[in-house]
N, C-alpha and C. Protein backbone atom coordinates (compact mmCIF):
# COMPACT_ATOMS: atom_id res chain seq x y z
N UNK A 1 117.36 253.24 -96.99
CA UNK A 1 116.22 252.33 -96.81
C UNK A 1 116.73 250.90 -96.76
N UNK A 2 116.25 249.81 -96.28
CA UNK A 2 116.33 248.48 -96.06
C UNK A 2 115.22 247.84 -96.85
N UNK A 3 115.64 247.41 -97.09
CA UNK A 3 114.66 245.53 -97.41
C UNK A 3 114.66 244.81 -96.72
N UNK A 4 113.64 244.46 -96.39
CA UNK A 4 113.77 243.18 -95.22
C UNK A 4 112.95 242.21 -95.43
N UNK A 5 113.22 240.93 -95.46
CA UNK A 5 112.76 239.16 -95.99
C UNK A 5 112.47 238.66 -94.15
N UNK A 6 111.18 238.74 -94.52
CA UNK A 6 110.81 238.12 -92.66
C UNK A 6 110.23 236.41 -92.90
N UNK A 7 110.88 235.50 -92.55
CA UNK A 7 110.39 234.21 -92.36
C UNK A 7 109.49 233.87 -91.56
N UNK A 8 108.42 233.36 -90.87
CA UNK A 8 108.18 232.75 -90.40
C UNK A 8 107.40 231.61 -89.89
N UNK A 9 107.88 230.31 -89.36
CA UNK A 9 108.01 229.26 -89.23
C UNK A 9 107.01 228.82 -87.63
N UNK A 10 106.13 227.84 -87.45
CA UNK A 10 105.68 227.16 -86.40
C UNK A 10 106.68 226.63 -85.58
N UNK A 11 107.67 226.51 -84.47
CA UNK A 11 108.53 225.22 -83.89
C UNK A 11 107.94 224.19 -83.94
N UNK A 12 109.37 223.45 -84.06
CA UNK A 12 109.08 222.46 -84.60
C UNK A 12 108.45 221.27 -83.46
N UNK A 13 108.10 221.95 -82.40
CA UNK A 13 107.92 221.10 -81.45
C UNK A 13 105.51 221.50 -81.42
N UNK A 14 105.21 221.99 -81.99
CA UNK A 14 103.78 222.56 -82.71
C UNK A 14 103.34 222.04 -83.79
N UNK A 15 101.91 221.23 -83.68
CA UNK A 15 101.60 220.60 -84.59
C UNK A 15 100.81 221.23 -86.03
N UNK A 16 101.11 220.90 -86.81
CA UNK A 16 101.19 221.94 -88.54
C UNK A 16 99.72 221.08 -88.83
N UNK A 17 98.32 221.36 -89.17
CA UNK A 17 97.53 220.71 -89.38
C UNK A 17 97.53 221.00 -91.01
N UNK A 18 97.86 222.46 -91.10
CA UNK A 18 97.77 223.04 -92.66
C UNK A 18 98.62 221.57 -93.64
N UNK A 19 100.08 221.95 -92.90
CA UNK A 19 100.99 220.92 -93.20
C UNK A 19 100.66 219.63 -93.53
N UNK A 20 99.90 219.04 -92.29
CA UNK A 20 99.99 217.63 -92.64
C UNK A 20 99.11 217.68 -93.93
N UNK A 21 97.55 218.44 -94.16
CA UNK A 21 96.66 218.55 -94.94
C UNK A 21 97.32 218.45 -96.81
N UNK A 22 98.35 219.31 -96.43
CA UNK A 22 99.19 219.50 -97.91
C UNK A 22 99.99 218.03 -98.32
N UNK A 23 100.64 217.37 -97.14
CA UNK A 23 101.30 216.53 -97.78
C UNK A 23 100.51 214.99 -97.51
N UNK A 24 99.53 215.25 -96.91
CA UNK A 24 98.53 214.38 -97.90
C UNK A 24 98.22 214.07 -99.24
N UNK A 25 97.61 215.61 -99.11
CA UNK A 25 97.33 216.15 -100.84
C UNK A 25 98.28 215.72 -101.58
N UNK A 26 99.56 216.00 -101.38
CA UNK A 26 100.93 215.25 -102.47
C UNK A 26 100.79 214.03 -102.71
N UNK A 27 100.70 213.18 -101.20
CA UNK A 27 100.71 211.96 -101.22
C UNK A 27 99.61 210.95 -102.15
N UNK A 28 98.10 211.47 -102.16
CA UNK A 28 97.72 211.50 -102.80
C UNK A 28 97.53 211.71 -104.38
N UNK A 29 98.74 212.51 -104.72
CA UNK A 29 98.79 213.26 -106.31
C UNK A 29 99.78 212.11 -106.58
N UNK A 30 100.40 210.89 -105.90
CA UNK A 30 101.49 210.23 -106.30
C UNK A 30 102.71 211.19 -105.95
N UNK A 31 103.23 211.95 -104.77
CA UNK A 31 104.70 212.97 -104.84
C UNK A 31 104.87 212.10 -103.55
N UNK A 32 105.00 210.82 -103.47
CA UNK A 32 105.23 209.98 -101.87
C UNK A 32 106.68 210.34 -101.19
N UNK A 33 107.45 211.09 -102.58
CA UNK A 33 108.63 210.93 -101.57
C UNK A 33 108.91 212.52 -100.82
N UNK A 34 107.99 213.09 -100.92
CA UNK A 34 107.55 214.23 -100.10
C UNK A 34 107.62 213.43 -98.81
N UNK A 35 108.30 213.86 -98.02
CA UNK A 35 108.34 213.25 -96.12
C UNK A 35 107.40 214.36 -95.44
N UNK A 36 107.50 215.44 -95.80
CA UNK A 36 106.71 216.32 -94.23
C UNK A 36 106.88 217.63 -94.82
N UNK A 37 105.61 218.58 -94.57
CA UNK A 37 105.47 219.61 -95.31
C UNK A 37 105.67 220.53 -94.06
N UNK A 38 105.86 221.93 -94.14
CA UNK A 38 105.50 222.95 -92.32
C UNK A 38 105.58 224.07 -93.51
N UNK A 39 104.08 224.90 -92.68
CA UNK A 39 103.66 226.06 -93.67
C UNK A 39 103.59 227.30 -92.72
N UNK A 40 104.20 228.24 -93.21
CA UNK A 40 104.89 229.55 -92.50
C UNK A 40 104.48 230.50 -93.50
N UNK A 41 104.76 231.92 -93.00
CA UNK A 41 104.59 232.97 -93.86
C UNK A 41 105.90 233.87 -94.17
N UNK A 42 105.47 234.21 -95.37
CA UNK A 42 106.73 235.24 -96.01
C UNK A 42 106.36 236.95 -96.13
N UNK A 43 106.77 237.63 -95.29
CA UNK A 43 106.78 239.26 -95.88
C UNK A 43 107.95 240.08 -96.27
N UNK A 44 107.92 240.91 -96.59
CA UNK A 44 108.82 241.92 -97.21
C UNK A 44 108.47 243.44 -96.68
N UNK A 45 109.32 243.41 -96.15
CA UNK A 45 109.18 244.87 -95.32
C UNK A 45 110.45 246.04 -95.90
N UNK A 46 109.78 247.32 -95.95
CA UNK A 46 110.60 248.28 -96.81
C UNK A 46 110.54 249.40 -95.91
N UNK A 47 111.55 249.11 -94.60
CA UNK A 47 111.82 250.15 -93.69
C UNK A 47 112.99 251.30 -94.17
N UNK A 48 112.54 252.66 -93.72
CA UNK A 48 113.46 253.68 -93.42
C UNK A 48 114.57 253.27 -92.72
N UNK A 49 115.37 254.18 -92.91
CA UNK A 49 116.89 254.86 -91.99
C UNK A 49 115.99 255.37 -90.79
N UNK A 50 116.53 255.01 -89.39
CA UNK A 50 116.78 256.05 -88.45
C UNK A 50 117.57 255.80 -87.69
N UNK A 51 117.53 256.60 -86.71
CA UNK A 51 118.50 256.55 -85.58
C UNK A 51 118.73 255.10 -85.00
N UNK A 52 117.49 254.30 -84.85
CA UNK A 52 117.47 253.28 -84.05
C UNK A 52 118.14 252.16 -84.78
N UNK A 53 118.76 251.19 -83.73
CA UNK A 53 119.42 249.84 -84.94
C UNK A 53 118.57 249.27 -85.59
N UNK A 54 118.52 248.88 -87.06
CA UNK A 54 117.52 247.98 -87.66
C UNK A 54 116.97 246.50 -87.28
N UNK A 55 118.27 246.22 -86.42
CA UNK A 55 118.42 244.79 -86.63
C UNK A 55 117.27 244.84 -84.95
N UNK A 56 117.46 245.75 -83.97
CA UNK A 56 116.37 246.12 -83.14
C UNK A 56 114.86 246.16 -83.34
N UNK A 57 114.90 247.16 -84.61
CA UNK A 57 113.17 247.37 -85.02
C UNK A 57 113.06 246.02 -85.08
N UNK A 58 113.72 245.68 -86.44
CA UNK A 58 112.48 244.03 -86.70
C UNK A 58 112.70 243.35 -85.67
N UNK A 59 113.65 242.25 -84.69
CA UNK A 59 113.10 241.85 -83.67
C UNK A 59 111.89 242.14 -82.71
N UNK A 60 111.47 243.53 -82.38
CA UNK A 60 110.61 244.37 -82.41
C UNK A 60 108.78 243.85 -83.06
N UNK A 61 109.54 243.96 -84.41
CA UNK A 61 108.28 243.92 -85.17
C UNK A 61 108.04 243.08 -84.90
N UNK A 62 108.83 241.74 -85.51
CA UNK A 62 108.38 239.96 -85.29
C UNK A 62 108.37 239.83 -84.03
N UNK A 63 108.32 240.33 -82.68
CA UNK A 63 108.29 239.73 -81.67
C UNK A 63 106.32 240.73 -81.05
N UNK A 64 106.31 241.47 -81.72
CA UNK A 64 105.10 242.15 -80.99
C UNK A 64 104.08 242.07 -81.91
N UNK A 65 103.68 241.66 -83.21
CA UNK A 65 103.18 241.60 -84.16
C UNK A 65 103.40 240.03 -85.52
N UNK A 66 104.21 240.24 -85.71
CA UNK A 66 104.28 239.24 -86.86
C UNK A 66 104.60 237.96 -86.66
N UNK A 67 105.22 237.79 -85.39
CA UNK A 67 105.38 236.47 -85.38
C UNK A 67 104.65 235.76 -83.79
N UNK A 68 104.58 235.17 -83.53
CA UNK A 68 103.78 234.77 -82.09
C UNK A 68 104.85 233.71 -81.55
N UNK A 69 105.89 234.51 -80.46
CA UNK A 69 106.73 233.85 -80.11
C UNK A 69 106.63 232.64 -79.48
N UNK A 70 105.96 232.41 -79.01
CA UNK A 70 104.80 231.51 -77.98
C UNK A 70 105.26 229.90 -78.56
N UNK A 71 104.74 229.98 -80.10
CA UNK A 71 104.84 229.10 -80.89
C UNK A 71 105.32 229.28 -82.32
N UNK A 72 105.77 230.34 -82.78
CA UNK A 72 106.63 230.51 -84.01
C UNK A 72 107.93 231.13 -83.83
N UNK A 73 108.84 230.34 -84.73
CA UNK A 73 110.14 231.08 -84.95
C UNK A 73 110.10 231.94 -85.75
N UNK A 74 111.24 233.01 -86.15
CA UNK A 74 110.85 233.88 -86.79
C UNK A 74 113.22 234.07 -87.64
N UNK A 75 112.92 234.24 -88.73
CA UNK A 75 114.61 234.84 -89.33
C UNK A 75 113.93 235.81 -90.07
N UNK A 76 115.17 236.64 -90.66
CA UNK A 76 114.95 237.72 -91.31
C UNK A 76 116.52 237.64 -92.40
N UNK A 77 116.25 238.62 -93.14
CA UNK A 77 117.35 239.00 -94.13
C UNK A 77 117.02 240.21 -94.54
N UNK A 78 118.18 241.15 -94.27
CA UNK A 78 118.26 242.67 -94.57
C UNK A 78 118.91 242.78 -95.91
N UNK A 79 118.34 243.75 -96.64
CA UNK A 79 119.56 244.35 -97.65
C UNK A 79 119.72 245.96 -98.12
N UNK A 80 120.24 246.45 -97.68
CA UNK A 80 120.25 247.71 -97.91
C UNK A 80 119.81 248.35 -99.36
N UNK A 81 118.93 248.47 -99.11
CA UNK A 81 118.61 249.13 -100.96
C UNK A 81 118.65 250.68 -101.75
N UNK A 82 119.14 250.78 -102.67
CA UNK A 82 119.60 252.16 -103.07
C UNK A 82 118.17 253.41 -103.24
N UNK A 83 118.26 254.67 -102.25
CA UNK A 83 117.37 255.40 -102.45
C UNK A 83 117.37 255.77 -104.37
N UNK A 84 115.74 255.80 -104.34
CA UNK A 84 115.66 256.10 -105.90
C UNK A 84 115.07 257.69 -105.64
């Protein structure tokens, strides 16, 4: 089995409204030396072994589902984890 850490991020060339909204909010709380916030999502995916390459599926996944290539980047981090 795998573990897998899926990032993903808006480019940076796409405007973050969530973002700016938050580091307002800081700016406001007195945290001024906060420069620029960008708000993305985090999952954890707990794929099987198969035949197919892993590093295939998730491109796969994040490219047809989880991430919207259009306008988000997307990394990942695998770790092989011990069957229990």
């Amino acid at each position: 089995m795998y573990k897998v850490k899926v990032y993903v991020t808006l480019r940076e060339s796409v405007l973050d409204p969530q973002g700016t909204a938050v580091k307002n909010s800081l700016h406001t709380m007195n945290y001024q030396e906060v420069a620029d916030v960008r708000i993305g999502k985090y999952m954890e995916l707990t794929i099987e072994k198969t035949e197919r390459d892993i590093e295939e599926v998730i491109k796969e996944l994040c490219e047809r589902l989880l991430a919207n290539p259009v306008i988000e980047d997307y990394r990942y981090e695998i770790e092989e984890s011990v069957a229990q």
